[in-house]
Protein backbone atom coordinates (compact mmCIF):
# COMPACT_ATOMS: atom_id res chain seq x y z
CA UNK A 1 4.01 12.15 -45.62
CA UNK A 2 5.55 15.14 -43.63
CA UNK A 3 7.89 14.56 -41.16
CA UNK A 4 5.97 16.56 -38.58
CA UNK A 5 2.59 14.46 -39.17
CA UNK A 6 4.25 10.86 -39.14
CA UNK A 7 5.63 11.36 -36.30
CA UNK A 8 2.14 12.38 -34.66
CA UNK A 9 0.48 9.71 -35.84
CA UNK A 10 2.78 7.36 -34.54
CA UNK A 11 2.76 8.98 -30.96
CA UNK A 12 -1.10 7.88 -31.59
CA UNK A 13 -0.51 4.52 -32.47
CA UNK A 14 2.05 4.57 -29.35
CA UNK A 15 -0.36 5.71 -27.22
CA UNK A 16 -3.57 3.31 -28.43
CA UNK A 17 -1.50 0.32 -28.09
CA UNK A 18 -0.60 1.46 -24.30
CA UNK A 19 -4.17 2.01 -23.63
CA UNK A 20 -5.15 -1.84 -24.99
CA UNK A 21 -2.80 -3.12 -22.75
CA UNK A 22 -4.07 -2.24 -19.96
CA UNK A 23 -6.27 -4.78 -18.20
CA UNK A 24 -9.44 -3.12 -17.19
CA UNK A 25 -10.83 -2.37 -13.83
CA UNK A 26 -13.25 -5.65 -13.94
CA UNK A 27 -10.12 -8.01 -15.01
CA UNK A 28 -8.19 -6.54 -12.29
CA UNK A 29 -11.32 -6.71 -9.02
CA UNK A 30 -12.02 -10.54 -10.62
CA UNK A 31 -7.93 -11.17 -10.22
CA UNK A 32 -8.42 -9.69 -6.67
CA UNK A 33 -11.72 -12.03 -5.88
CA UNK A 34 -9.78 -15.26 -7.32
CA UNK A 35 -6.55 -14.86 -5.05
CA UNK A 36 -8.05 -13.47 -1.85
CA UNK A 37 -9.23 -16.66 -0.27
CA UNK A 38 -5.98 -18.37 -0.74
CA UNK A 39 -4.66 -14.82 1.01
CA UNK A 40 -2.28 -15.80 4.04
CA UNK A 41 0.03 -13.27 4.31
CA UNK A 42 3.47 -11.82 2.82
CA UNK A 43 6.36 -10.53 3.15
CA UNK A 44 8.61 -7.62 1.05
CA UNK A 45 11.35 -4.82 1.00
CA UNK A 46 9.13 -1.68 0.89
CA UNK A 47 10.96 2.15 -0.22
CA UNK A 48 8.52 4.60 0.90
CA UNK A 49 8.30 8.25 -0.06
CA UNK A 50 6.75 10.91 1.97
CA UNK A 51 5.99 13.96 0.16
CA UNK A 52 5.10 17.41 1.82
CA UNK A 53 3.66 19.77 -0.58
CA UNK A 54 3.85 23.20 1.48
CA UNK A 55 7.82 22.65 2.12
CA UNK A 56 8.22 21.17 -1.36
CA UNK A 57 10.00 18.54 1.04
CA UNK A 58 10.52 14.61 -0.36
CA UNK A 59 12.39 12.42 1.82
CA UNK A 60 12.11 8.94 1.37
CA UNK A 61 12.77 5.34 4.02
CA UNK A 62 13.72 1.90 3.64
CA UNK A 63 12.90 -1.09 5.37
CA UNK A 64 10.83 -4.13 5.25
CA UNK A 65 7.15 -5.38 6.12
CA UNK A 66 5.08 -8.51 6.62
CA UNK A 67 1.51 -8.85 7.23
CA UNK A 68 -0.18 -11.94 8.27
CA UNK A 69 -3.95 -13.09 8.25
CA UNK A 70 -5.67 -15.58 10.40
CA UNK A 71 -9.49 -16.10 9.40
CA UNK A 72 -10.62 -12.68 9.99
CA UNK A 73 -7.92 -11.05 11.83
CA UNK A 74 -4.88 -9.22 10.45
CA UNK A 75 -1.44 -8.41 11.82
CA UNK A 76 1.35 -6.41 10.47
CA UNK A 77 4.52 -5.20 10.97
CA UNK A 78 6.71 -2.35 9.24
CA UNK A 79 10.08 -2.31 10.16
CA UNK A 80 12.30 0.96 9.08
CA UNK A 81 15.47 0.65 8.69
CA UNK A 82 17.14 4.06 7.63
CA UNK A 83 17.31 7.03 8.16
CA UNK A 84 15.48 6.88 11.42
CA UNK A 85 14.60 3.18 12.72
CA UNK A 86 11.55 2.16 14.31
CA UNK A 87 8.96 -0.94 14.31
CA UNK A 88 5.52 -0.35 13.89
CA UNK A 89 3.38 -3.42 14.74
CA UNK A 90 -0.29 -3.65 14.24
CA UNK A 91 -2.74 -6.05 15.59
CA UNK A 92 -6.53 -5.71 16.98
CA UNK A 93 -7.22 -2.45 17.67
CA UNK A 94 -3.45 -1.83 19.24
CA UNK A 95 -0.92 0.17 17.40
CA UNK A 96 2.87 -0.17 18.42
CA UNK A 97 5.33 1.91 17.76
CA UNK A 98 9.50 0.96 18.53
CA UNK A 99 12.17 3.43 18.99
CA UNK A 100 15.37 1.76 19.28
CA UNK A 101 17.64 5.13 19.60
CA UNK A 102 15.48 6.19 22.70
CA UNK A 103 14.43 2.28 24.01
CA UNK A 104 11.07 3.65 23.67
CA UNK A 105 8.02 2.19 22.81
CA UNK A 106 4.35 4.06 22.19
CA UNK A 107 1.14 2.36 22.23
CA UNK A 108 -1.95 3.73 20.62
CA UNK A 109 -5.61 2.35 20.74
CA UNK A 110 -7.27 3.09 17.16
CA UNK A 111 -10.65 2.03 18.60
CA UNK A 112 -13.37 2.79 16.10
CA UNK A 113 -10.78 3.54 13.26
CA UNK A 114 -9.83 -0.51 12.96
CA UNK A 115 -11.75 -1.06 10.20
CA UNK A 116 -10.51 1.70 8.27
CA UNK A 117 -6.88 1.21 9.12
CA UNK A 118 -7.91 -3.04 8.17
CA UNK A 119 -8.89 -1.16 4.48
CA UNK A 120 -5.53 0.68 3.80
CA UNK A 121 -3.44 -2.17 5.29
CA UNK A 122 -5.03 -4.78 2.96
CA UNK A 123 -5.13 -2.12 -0.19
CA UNK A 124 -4.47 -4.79 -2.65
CA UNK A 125 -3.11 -7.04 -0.23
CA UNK A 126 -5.73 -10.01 0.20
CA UNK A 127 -8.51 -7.83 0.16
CA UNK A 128 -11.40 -9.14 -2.67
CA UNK A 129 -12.36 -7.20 -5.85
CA UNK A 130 -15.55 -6.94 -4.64
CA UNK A 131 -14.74 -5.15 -1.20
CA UNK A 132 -12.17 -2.78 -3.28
CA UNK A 133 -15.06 -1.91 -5.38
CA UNK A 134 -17.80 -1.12 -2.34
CA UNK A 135 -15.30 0.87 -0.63
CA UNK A 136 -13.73 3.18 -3.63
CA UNK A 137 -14.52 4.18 -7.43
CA UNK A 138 -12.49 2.15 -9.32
CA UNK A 139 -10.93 3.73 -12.85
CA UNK A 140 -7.88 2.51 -15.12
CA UNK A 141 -5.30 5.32 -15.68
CA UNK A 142 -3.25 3.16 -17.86
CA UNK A 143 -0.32 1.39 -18.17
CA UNK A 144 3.05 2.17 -16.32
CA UNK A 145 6.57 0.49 -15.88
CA UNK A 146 7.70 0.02 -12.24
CA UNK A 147 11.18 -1.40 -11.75
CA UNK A 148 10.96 -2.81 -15.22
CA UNK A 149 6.98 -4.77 -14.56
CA UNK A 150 4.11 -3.18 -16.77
CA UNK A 151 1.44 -2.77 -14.37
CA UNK A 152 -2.22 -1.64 -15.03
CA UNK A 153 -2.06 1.93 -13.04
CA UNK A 154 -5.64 2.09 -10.97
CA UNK A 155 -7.13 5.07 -9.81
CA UNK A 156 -9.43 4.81 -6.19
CA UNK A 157 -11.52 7.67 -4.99
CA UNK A 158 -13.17 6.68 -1.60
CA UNK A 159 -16.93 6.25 -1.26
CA UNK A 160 -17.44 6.56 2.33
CA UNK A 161 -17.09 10.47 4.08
CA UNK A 162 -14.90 8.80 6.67
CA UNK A 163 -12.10 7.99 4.55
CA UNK A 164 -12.56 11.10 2.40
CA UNK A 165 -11.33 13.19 5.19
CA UNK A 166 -8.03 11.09 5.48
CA UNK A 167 -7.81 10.25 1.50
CA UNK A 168 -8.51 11.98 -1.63
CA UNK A 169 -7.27 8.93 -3.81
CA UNK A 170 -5.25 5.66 -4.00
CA UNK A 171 -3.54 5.07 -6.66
CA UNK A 172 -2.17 1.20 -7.08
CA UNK A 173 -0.13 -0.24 -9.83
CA UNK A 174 -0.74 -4.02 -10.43
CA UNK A 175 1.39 -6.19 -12.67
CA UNK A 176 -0.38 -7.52 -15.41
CA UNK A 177 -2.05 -10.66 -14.16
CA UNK A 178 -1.93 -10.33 -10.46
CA UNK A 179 -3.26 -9.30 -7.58
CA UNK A 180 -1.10 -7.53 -5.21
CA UNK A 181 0.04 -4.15 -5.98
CA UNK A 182 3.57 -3.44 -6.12
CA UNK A 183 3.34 0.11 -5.56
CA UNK A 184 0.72 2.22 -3.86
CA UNK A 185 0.03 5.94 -3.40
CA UNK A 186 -2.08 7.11 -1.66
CA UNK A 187 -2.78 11.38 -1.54
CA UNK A 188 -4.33 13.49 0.93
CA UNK A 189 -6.33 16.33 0.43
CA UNK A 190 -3.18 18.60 1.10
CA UNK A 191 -1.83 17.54 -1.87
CA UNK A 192 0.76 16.00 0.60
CA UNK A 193 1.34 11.90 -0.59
CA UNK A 194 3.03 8.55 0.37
CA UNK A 195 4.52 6.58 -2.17
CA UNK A 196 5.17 3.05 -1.20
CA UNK A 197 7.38 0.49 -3.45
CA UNK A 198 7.13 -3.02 -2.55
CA UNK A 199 10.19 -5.16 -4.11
CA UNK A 200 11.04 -9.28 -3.24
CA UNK A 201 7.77 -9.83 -2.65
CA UNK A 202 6.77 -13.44 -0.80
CA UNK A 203 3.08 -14.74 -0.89
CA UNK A 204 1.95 -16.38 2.19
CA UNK A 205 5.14 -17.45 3.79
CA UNK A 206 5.55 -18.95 6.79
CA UNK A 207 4.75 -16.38 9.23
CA UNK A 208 3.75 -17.44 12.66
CA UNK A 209 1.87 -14.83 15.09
CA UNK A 210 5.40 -14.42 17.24
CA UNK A 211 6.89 -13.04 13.88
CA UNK A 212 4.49 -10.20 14.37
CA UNK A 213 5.18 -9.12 17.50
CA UNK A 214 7.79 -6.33 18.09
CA UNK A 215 11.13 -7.57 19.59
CA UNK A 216 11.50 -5.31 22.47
CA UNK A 217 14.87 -5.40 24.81
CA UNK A 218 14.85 -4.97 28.43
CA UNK A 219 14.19 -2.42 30.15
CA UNK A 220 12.05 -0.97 27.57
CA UNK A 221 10.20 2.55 28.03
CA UNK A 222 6.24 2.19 27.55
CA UNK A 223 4.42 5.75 26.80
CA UNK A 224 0.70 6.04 25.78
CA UNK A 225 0.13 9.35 24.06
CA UNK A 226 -3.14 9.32 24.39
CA UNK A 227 -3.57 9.44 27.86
């Protein structure tokens, strides 16, 4: 056999065995549906990359983030740590966001977006298969290595017009076997795209609603931008 030709064909074999290994879409939603009632909350080191496609610009933060869920309702909070700190902490319909440089702090009402913001926030994150699967097109791209983890890499178009006009797709990369993504992407229209790594992640630690709430030193400066 040729050089040239065994090499192709074992590119081929490569590339089938890659494909088998992938879970499927329905092994990954059922995963999703198994864990989500036991769902309390977590905690993780997140490296998020925000890409800007008509400056060719890619900068990228650090920090940390825990989100915790009582019955129905959901809290979160991101907190950057470099370049440029901030806290952003989420609960209700109330968005809050921390500047420590300034000793500034913005509130923001999302009002009727709540529910939307509740789907990104809990992209893989306690939300069931079968929620995932009413809200998006689900599709297996294959299998990818993050941080040395094979993950199944899922593709998510959005059903609903709403969240067409702030997504084109998700992309989520779940370890084989899980439920929780440890990466995300999710890429706008623009062709713009944030990339968020989750590393040290903690399942439903003990997280109590004070833990969610920003830490905010006196004399504090309260703006509302919407007003």
């Amino acid at each position: 056999m040729r050089k040239s030709t065994w090499i192709l064909c074992l590119s081929l074999l490569l590339a089938a065995a890659s494909a088998s290994a992938a879970s499927t879409a329905a092994q990954v939603l059922a995963q999703m549906d198994k864990e989500a009632p036991s769902f309390k909350g977590l905690t993780a080191s997140i490296s998020r990359v925000k890409y800007t496609a008509i400056l060719d610009d890619r900068s990228e933060e650090l920090g940390t983030m825990a989100v915790r869920r009582d019955g129905k309702n959901l809290t979160s909070k991101i907190e950057i740590i470099k370049p440029n700190p901030r806290t952003v902490a989420f609960a209700g319909s109330k968005v809050e966001v921390f500047y420590p440089k300034i000793n500034t702090v913005q509130e923001f009402d999302v009002g009727k977006n709540k529910g939307l913001i509740d789907q990104f926030l809990l992209l893989g994150f306690g939300g069931s298969g079968k929620d995932l699967a009413k809200a998006y097109t689900v599709t297996v791209k294959g299998t990818a290595t993050v941080n040395g983890v094979t993950t199944t890499h899922l593709l998510l178009t959005p059903k609903a017009a709403k969240a067409k006009e702030m997504l084109k797709s998700v992309e989520l990369w779940v370890p084989d076997g899980k439920a929780q993504p440890i990466r995300q992407k999710f890429n706008e229209a623009s062709d713009d795209y944030m990339e968020v790594t989750y590393t040290d992640i903690k399942p439903n630690p003990a997280l109590s609603a004070a833990d969610l709430q920003l830490k905010l030193p006196t004399g504090v400066k309260r703006e509302y931008p919407q007003r």
